[in-house]
Protein backbone atom coordinates (compact mmCIF):
# COMPACT_ATOMS: atom_id res chain seq x y z
CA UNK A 1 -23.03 39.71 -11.71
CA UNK A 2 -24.07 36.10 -11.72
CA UNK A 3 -24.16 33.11 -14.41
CA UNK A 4 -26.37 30.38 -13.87
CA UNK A 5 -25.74 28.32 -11.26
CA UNK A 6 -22.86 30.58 -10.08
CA UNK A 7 -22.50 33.19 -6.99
CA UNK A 8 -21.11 36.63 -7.19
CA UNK A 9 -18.08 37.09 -5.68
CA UNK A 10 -16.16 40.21 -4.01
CA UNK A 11 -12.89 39.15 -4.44
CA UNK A 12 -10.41 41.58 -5.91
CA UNK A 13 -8.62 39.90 -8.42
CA UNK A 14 -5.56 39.24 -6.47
CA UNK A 15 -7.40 37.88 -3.94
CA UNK A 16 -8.58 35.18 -6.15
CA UNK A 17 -4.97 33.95 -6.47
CA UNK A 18 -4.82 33.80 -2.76
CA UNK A 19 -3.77 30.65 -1.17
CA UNK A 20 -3.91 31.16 2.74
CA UNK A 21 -5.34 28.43 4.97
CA UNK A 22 -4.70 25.77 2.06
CA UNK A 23 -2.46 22.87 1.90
CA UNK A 24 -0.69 21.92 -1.76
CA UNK A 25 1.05 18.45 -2.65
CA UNK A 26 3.74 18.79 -5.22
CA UNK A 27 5.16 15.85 -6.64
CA UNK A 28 8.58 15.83 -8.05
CA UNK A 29 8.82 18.95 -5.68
CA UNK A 30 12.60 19.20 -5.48
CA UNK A 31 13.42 20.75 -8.37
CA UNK A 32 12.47 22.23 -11.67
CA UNK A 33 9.27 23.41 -12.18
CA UNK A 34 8.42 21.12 -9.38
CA UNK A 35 10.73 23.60 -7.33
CA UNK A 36 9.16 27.04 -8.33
CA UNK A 37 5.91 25.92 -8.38
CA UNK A 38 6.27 24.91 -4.24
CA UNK A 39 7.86 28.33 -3.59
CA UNK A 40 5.41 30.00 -5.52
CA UNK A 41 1.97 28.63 -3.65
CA UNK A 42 4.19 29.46 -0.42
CA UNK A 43 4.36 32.58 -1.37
CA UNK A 44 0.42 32.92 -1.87
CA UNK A 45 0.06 31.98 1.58
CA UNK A 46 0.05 27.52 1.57
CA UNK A 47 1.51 24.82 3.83
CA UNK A 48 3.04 22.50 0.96
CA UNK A 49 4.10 19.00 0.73
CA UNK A 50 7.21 18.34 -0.87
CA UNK A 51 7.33 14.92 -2.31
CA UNK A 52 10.32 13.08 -4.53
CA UNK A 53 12.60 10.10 -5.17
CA UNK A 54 15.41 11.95 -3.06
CA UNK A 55 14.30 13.00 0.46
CA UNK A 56 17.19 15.25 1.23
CA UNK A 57 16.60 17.20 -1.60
CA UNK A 58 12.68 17.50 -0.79
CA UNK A 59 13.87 18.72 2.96
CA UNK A 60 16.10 21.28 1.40
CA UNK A 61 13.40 22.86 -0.33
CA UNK A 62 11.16 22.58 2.27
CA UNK A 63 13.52 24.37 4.72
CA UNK A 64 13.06 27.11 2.09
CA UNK A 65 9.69 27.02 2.14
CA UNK A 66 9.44 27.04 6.16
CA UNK A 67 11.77 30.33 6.08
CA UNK A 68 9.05 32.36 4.28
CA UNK A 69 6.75 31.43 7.35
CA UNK A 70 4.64 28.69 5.96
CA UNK A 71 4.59 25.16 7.07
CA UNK A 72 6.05 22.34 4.91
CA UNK A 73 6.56 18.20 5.04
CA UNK A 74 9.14 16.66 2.98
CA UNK A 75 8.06 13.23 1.94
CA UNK A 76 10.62 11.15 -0.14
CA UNK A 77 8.43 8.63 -2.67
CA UNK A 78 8.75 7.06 -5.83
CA UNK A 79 5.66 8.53 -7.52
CA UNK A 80 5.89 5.27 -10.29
CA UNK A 81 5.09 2.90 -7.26
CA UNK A 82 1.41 2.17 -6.53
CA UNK A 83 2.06 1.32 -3.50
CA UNK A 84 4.19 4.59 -2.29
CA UNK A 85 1.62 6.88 -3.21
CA UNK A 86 -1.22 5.76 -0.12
CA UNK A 87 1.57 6.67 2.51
CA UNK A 88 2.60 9.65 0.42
CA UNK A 89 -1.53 10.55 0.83
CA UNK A 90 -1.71 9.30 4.35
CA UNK A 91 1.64 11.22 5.41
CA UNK A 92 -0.19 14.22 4.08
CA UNK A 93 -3.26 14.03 5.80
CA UNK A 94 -2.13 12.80 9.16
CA UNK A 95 0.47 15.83 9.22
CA UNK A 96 -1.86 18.66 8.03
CA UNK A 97 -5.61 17.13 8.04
CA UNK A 98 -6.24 17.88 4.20
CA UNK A 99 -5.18 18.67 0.77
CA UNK A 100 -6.54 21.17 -0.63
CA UNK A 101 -4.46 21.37 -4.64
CA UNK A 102 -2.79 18.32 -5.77
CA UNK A 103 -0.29 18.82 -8.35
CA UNK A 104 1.17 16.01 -10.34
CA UNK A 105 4.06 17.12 -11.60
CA UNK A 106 6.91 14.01 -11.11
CA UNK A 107 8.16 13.04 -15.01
CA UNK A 108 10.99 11.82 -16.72
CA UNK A 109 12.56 10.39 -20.25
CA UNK A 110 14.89 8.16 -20.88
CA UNK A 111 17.40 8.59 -23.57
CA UNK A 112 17.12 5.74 -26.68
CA UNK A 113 18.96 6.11 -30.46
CA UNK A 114 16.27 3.63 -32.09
CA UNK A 115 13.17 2.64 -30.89
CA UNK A 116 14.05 -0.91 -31.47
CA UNK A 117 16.26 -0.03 -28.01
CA UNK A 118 13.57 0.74 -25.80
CA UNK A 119 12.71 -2.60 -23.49
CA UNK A 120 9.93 -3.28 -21.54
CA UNK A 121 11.77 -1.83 -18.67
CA UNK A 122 12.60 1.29 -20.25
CA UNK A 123 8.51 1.53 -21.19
CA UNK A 124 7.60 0.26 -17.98
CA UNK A 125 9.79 2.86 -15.90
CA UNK A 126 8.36 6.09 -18.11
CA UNK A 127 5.03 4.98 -18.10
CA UNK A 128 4.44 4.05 -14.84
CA UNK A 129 5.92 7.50 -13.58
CA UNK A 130 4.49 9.77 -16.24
CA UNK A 131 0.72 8.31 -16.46
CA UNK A 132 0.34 5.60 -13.37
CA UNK A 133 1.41 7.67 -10.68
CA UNK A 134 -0.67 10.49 -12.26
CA UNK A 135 -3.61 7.87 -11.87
CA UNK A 136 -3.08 6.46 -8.48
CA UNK A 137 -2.19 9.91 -6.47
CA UNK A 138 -4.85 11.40 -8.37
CA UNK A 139 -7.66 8.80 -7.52
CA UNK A 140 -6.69 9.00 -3.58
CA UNK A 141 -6.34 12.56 -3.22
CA UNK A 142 -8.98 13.04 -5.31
CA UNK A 143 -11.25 10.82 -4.15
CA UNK A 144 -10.79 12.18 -0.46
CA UNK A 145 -11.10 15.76 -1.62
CA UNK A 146 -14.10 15.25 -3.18
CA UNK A 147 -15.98 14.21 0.23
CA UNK A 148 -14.49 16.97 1.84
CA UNK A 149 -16.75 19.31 -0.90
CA UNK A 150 -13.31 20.87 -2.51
CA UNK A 151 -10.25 20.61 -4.34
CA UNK A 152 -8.11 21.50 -7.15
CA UNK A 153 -5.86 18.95 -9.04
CA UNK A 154 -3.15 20.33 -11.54
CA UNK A 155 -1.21 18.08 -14.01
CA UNK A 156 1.59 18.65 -15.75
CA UNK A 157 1.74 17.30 -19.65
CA UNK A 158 3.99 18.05 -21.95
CA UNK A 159 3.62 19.29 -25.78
CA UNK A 160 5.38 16.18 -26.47
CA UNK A 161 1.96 14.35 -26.07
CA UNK A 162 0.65 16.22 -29.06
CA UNK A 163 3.89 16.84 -31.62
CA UNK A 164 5.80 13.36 -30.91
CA UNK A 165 9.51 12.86 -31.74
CA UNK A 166 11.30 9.24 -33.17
CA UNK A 167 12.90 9.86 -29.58
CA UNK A 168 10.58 10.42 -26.77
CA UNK A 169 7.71 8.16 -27.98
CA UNK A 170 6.70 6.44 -24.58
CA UNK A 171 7.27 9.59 -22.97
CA UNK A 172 5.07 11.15 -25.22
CA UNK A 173 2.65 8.40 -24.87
CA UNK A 174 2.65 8.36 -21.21
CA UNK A 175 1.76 12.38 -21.52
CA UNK A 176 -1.22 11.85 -23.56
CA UNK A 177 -2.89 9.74 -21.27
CA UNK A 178 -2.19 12.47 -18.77
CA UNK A 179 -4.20 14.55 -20.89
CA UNK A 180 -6.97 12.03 -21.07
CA UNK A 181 -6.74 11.38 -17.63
CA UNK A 182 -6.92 15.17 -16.70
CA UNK A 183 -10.34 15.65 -18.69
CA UNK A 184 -11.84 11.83 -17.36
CA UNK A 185 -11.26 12.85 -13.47
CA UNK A 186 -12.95 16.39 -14.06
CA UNK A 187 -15.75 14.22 -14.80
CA UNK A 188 -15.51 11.28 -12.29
CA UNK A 189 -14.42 14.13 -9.24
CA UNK A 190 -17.13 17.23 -10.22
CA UNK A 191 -18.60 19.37 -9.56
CA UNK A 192 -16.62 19.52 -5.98
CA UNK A 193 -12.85 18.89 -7.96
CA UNK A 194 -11.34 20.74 -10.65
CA UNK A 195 -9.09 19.10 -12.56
CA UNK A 196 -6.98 20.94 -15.43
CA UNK A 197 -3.71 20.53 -17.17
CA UNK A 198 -0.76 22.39 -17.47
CA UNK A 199 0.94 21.13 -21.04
CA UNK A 200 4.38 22.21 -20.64
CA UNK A 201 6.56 23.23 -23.58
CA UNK A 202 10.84 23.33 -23.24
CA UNK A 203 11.34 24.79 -19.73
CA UNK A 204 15.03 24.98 -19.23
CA UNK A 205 15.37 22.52 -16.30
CA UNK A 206 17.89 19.95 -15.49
CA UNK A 207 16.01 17.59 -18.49
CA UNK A 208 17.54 20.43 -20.71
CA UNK A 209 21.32 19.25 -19.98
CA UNK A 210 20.65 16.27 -22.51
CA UNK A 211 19.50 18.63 -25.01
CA UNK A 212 21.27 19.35 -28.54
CA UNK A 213 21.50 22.89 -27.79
CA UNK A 214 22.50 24.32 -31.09
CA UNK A 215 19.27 22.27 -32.64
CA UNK A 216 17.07 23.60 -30.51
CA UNK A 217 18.87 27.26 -30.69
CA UNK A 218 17.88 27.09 -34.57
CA UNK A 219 14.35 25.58 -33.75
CA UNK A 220 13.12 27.76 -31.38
CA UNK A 221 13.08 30.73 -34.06
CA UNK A 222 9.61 29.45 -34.99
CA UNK A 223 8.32 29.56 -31.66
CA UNK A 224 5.69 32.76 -31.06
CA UNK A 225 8.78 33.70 -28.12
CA UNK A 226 11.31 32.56 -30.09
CA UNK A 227 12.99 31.01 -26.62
CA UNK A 228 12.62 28.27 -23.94
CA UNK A 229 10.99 29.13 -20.49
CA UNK A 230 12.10 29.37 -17.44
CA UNK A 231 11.17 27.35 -14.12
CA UNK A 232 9.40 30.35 -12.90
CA UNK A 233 7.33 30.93 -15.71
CA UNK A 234 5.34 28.09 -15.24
CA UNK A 235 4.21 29.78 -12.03
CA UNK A 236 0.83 31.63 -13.11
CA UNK A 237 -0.88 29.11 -14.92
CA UNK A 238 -0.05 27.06 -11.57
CA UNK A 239 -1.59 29.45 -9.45
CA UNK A 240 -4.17 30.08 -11.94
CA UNK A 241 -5.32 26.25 -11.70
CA UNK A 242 -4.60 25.87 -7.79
CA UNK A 243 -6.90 28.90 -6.97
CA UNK A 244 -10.00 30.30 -7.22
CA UNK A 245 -8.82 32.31 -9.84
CA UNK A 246 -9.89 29.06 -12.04
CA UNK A 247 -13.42 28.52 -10.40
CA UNK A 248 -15.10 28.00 -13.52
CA UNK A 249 -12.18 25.60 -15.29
CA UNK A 250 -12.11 22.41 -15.17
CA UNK A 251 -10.97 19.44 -17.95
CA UNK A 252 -9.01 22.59 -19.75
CA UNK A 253 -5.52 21.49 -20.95
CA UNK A 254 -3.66 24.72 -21.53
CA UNK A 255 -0.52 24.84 -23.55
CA UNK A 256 2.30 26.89 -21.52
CA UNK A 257 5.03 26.54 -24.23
CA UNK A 258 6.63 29.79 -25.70
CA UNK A 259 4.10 29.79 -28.89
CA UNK A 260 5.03 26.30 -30.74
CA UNK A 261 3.49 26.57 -34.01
């Protein structure tokens, strides 16, 4: 069965999720949900490009991902650098010859009491990871997927960008314009580019250490789950977005976050 302006396919469902043949960039790669979601597009069969600050720690998980049988290119880069991300791009091109899913995923915080605290450094340094990066890696990639004829770009938000706190406000800043951004390139890079969103709720990653656990033990009772995630459980809406499983989404921004009223 066909829509309008779409083609029937054959695919069994869980070959839809199938990521043979195709090559995935994953920024802030070495960890987190960075981390599983590298291991997991292994696993469905992709050559992946590890990319962080810390280059030993991308190499260690791409050892991992080489000893499931797939190939893998450890790239250290500060994703908040303009300049970083064209030989992060060109690195990834030269060593495989294309990108098929782009994930921006490299974030980070920074700890303040009052807002009168945070200085233009502190701004600078969040924003310019969070939502510049997001821009710049996104417009090359991008850009050079969509003259191939294909691609799939997956950001990572954060509910932050929609229920601000006194304490993460240029985070949560930063993560709205990711969610912006996410719907603008589905428009600038279709029909050949999909572009979606993964909004992240609390995952407990190493972020998590500078939580006030017994807060959030008590909060979390109003979540749907009533819990935080876990790195893996991030993994399906990533594949979801990377693959063809998602052929008809693009511009979506979908909330992975335990049920957050």
């Amino acid at each position: 069965m066909t829509g309008l302006g779409g083609e029937a396919s054959g695919a069994v469902p869980a070959q839809r999720f199938d990521l043979t043949g195709k090559v995935a960039l994953v920024t802030g790669g070495s960890r987190g949900l960075g981390k599983a979601m590298v291991l997991a597009f292994a696993a469905a069969g992709a050559d992946v490009v590890v990319a962080s600050r810390k280059l030993d720690a991308c190499e260690e998980v791409a050892q991992s991902v080489r000893a499931m049988g797939r190939r893998a290119l450890a790239v250290g880069c500060h994703v908040g650098h303009w300049d970083e991300l064209a030989v992060l791009a060109d690195a990834a091109y030269e060593t495989f010859g294309r990108v098929d899913v782009l994930v921006n995923n490299a974030g980070m915080s920074l700890v303040y009491g009052e807002v009168g605290e945070v200085s233009e450094q502190m701004w600078d340094k969040v924003v310019d990871l969070n939502m510049k990066g997001v821009f710049r890696l996104t417009a090359l990639v991008g850009g050079r997927m969509k003259q191939r004829g294909s691609g799939s770009v997956v950001n990572v938000s954060s509910t932050g960008s929609i229920r601000p706190t006194p304490w993460i406000i240029p985070y949560a800043a930063a993560k709205a314009g990711v969610n912006s951004m996410t719907r603008g390139f589905a428009q600038a890079l279709g029909p050949e580019v999909r572009v979606n969103c993964i909004m992240a709720g609390p995952f407990f990653t190493d972020i998590a250490k500078a939580w006030d656990l017994d807060a959030f033990e008590a909060g979390v009772k109003r979540y749907g789950l009533q819990r935080g995630g876990q790195p893996d459980e991030v993994v399906g809406a990533a594949l979801y977005f990377a693959s063809d499983a998602s052929s008809f989404t693009t511009g979506a921004v979908l909330k992975v976050d335990g049920g957050i009223p």
